[in-house]
PDB file of N, CA and C in Angstrom:
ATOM      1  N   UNK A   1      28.615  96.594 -51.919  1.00  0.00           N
ATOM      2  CA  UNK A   1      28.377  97.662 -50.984  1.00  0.00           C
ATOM      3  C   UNK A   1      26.969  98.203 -51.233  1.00  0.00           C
ATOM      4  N   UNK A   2      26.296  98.245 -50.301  1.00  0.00           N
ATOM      5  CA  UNK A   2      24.500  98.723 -50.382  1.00  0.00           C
ATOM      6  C   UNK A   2      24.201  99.633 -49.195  1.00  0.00           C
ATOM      7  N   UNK A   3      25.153  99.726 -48.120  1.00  0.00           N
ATOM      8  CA  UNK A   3      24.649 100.485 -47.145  1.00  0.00           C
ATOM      9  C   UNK A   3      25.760 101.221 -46.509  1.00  0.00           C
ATOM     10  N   UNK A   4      25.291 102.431 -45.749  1.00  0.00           N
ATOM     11  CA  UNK A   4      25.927 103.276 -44.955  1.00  0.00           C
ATOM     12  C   UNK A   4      27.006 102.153 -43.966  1.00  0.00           C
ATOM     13  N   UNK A   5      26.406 101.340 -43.435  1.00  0.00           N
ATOM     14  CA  UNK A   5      27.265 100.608 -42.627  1.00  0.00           C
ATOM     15  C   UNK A   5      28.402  99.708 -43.498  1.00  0.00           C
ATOM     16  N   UNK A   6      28.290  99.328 -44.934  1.00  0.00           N
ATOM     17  CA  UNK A   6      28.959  99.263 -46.153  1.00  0.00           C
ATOM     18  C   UNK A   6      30.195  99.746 -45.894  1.00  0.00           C
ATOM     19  N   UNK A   7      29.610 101.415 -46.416  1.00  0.00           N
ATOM     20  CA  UNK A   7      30.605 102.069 -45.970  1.00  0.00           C
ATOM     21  C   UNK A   7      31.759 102.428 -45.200  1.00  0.00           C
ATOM     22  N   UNK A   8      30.858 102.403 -44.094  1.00  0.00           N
ATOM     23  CA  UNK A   8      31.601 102.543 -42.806  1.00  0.00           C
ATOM     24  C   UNK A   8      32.921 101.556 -42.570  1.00  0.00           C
ATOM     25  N   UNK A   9      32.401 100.507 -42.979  1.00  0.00           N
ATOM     26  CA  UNK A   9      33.266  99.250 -42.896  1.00  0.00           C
ATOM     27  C   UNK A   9      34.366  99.181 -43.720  1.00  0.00           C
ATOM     28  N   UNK A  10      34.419  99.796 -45.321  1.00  0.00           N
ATOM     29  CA  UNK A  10      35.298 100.130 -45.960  1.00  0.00           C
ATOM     30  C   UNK A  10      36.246 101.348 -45.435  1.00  0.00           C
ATOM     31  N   UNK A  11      35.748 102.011 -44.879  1.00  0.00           N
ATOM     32  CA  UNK A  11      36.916 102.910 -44.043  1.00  0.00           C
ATOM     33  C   UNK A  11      37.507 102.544 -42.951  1.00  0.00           C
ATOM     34  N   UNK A  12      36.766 101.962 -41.953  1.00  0.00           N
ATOM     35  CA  UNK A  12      37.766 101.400 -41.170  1.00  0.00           C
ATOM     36  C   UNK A  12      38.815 100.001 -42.044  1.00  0.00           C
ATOM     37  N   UNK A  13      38.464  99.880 -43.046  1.00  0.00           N
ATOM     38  CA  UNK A  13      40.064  98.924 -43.553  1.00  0.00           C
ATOM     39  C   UNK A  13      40.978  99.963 -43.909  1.00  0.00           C
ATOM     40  N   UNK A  14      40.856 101.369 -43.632  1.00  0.00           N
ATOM     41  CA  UNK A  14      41.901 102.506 -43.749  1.00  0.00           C
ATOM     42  C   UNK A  14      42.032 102.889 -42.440  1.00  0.00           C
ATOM     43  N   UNK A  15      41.362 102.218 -41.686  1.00  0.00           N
ATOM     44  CA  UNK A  15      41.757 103.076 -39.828  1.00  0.00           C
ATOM     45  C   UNK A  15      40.904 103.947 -39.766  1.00  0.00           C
ATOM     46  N   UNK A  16      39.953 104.379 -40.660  1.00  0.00           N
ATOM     47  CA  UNK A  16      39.173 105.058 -39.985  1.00  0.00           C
ATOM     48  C   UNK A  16      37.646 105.042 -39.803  1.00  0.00           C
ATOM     49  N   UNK A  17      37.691 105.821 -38.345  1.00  0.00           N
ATOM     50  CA  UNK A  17      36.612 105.164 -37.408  1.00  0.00           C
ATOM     51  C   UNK A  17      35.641 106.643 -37.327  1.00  0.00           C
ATOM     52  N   UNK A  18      34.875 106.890 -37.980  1.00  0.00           N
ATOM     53  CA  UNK A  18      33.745 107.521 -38.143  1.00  0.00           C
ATOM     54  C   UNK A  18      32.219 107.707 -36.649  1.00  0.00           C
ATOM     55  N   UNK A  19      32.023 108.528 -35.839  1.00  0.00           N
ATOM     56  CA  UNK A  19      31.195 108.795 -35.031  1.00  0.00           C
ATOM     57  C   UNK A  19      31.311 110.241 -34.492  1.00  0.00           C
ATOM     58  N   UNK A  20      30.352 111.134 -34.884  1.00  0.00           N
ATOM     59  CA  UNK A  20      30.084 112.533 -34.696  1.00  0.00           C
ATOM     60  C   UNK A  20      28.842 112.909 -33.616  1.00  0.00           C
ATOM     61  N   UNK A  21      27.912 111.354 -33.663  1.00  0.00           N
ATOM     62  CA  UNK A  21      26.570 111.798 -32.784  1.00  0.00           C
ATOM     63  C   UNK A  21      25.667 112.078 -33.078  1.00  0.00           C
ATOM     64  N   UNK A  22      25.581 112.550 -34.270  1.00  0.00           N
ATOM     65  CA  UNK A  22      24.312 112.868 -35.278  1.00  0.00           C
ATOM     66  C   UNK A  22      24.522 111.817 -36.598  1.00  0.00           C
ATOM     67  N   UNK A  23      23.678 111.469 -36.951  1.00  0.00           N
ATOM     68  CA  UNK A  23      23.841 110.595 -38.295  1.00  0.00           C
ATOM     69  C   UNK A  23      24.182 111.575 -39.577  1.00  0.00           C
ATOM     70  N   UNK A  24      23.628 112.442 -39.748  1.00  0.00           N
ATOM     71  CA  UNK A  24      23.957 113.490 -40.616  1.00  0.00           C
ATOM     72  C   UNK A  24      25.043 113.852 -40.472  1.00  0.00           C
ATOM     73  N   UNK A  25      25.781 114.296 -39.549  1.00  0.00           N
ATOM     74  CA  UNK A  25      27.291 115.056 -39.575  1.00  0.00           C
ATOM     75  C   UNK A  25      28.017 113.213 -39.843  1.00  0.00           C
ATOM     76  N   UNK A  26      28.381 112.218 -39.219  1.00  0.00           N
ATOM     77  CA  UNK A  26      28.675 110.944 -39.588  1.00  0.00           C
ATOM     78  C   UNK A  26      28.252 111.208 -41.015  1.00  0.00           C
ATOM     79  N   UNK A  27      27.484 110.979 -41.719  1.00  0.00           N
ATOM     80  CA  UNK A  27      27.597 110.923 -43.240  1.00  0.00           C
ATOM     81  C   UNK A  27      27.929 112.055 -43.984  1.00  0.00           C
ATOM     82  N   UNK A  28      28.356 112.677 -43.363  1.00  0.00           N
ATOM     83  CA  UNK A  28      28.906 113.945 -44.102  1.00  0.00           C
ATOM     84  C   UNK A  28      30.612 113.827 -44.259  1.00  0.00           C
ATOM     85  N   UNK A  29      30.610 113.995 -42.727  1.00  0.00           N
ATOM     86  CA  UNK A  29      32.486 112.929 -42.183  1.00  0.00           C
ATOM     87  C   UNK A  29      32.981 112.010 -43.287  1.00  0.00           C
ATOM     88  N   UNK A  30      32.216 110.632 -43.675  1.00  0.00           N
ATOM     89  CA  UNK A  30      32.326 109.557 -44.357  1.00  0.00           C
ATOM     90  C   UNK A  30      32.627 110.323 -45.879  1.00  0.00           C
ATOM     91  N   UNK A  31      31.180 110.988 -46.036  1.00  0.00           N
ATOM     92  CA  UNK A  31      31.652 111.278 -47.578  1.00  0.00           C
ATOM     93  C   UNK A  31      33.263 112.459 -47.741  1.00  0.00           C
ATOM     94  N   UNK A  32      33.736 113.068 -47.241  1.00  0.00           N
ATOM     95  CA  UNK A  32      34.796 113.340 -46.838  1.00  0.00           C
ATOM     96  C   UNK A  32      35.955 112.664 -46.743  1.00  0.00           C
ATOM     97  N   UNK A  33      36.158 111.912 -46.182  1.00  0.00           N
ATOM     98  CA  UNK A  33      36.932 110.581 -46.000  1.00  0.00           C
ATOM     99  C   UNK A  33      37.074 109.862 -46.963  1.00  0.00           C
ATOM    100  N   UNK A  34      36.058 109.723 -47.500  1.00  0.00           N
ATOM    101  CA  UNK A  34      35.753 108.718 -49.286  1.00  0.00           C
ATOM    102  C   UNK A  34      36.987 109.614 -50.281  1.00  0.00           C
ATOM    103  N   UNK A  35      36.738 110.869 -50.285  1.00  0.00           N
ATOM    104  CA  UNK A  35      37.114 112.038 -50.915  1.00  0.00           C
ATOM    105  C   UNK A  35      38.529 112.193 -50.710  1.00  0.00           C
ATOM    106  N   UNK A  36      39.076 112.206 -49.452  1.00  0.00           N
ATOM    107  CA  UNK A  36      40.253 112.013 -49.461  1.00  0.00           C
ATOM    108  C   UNK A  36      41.082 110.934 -49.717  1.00  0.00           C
ATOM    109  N   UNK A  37      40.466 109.865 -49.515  1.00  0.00           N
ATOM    110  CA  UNK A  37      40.737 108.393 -50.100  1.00  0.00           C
ATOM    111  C   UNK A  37      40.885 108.605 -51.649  1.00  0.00           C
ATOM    112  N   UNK A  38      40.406 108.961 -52.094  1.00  0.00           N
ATOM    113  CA  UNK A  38      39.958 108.867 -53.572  1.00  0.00           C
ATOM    114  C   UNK A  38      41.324 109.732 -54.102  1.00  0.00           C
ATOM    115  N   UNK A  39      41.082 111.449 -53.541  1.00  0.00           N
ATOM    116  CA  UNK A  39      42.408 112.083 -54.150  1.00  0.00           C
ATOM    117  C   UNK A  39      44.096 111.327 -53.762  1.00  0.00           C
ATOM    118  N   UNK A  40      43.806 110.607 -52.707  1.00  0.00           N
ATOM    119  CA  UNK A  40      45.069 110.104 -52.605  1.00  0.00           C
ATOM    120  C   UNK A  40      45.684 108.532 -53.203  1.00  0.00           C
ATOM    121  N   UNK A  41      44.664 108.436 -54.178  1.00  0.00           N
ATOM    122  CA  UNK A  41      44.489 107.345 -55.079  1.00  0.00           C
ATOM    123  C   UNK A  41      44.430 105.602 -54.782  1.00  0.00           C
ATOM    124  N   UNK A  42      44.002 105.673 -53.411  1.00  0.00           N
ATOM    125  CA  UNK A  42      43.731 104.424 -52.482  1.00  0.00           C
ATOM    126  C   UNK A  42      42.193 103.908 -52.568  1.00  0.00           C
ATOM    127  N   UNK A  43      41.346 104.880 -53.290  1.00  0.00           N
ATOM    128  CA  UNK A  43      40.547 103.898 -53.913  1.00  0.00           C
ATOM    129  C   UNK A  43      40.089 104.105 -55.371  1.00  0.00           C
ATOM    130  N   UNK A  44      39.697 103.146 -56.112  1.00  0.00           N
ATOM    131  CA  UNK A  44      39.614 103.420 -57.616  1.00  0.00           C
ATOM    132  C   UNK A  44      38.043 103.913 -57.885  1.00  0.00           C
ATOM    133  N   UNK A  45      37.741 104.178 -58.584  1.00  0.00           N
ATOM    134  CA  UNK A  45      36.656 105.412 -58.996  1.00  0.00           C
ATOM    135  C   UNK A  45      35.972 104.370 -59.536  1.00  0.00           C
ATOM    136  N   UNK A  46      35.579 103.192 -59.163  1.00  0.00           N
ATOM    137  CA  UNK A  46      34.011 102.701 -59.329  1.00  0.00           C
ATOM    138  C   UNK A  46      33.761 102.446 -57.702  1.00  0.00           C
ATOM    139  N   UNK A  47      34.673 101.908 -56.644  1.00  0.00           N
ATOM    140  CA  UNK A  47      34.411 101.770 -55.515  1.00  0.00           C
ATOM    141  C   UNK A  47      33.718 103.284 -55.295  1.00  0.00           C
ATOM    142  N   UNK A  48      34.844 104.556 -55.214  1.00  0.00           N
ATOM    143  CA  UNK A  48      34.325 105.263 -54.607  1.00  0.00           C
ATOM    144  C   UNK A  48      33.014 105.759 -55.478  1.00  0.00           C
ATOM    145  N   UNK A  49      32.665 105.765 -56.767  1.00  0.00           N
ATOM    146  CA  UNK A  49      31.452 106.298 -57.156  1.00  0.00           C
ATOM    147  C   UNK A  49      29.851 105.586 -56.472  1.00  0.00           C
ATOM    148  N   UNK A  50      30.103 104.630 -56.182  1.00  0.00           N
ATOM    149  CA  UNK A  50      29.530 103.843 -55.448  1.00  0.00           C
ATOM    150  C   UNK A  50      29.338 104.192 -54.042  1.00  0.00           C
ATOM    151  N   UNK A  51      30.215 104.237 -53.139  1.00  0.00           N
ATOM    152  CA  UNK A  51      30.327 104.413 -51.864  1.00  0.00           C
ATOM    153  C   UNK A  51      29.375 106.133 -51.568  1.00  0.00           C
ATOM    154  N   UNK A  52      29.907 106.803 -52.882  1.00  0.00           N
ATOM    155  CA  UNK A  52      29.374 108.235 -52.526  1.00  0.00           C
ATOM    156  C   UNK A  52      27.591 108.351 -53.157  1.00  0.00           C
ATOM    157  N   UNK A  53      27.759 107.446 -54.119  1.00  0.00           N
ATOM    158  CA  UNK A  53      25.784 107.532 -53.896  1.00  0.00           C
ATOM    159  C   UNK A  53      25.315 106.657 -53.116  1.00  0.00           C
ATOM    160  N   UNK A  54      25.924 106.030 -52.571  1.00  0.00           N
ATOM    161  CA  UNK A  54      25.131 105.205 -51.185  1.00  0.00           C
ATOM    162  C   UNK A  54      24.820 106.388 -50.358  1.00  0.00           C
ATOM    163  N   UNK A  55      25.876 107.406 -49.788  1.00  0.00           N
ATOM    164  CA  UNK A  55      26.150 108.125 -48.466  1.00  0.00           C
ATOM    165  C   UNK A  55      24.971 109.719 -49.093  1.00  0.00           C
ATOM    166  N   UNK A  56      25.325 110.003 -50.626  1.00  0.00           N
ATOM    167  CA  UNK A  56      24.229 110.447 -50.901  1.00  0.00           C
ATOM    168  C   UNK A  56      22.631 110.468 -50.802  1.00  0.00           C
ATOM    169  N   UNK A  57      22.294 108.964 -51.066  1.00  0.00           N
ATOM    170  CA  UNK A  57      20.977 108.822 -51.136  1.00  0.00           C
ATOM    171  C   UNK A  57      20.911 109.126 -49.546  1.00  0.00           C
ATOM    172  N   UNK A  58      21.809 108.264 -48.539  1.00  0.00           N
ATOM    173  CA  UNK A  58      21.389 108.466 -47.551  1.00  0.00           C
ATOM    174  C   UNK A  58      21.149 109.710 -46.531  1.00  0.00           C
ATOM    175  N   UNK A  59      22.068 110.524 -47.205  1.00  0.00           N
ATOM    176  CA  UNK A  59      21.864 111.728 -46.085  1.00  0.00           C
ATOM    177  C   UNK A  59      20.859 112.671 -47.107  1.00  0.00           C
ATOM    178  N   UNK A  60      20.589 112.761 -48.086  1.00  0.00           N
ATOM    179  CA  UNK A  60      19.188 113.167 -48.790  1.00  0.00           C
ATOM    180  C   UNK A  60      17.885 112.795 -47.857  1.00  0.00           C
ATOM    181  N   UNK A  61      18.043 111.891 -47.151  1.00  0.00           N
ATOM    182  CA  UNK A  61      16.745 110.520 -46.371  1.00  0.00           C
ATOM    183  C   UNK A  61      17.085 111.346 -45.278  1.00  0.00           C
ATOM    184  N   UNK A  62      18.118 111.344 -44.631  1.00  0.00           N
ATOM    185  CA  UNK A  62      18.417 112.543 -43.285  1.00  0.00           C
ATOM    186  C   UNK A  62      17.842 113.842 -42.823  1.00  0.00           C
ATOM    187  N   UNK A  63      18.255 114.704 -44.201  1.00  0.00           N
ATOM    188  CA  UNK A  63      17.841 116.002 -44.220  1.00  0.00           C
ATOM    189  C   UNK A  63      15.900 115.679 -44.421  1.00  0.00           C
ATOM    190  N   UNK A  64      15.579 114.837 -45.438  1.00  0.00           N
ATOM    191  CA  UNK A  64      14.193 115.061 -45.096  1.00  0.00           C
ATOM    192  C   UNK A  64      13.023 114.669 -43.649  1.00  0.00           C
ATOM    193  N   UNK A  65      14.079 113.686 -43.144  1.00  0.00           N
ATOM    194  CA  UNK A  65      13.858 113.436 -41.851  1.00  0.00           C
ATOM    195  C   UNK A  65      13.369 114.793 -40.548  1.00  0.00           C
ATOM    196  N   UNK A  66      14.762 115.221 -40.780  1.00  0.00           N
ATOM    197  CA  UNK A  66      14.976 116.674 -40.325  1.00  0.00           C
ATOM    198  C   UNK A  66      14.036 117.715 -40.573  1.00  0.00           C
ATOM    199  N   UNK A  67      13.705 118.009 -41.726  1.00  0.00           N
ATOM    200  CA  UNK A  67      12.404 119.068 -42.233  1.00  0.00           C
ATOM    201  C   UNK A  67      11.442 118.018 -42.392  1.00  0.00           C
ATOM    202  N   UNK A  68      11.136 116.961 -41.857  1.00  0.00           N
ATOM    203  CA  UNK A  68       9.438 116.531 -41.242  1.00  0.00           C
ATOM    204  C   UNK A  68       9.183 117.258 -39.807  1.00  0.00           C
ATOM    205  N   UNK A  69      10.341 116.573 -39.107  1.00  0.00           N
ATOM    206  CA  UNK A  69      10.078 117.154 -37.689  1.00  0.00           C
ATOM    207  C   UNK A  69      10.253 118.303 -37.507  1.00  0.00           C
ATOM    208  N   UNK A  70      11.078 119.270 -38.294  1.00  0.00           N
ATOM    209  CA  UNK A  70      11.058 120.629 -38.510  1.00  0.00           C
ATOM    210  C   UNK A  70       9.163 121.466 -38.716  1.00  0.00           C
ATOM    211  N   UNK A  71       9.115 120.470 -39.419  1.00  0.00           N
ATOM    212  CA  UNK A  71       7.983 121.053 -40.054  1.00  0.00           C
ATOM    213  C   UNK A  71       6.680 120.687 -39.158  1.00  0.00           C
ATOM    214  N   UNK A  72       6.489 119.750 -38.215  1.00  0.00           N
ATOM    215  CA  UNK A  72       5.872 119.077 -37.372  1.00  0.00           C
ATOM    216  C   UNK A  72       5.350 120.115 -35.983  1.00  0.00           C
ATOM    217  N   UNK A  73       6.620 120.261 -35.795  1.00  0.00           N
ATOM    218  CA  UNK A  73       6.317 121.443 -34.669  1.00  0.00           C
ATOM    219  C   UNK A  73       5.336 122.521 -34.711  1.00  0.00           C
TER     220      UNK A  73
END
């Protein structure tokens, strides 16, 4: 697993289907989902430690996205 779409793909083998419209709220959703996966012991804690610094690094890359063009204006 290396990417957000990684991800994504590992949740839908639980049925779930992730799309909010913004990439940021979607990776927020996901890491959520990971989270509940995890407390309900359907995935084991190297998958999910994994899955959640993927969705980390990535929405870190989001938000600075966000305060360029924030800051641009």
């Amino acid at each position: 697993m290396k990417t957000v779409y990684d991800v994504a793909q590992l949740l839908k083998k639980y049925g779930i289907f992730v799309y909010l419209g913004k990439r940021e709220w979607d990776i927020e959703m996901m890491e959520y989902e990971l989270t509940e996966l995890f407390k309900h012991k359907l995935l084991d804690r190297e998958v999910y430690a994994r899955a959640r610094s993927i969705l980390k690094v990535e929405l870190d890359k989001e938000k600075q996205k966000i305060e360029c063009r924030l800051g641009d204006m």
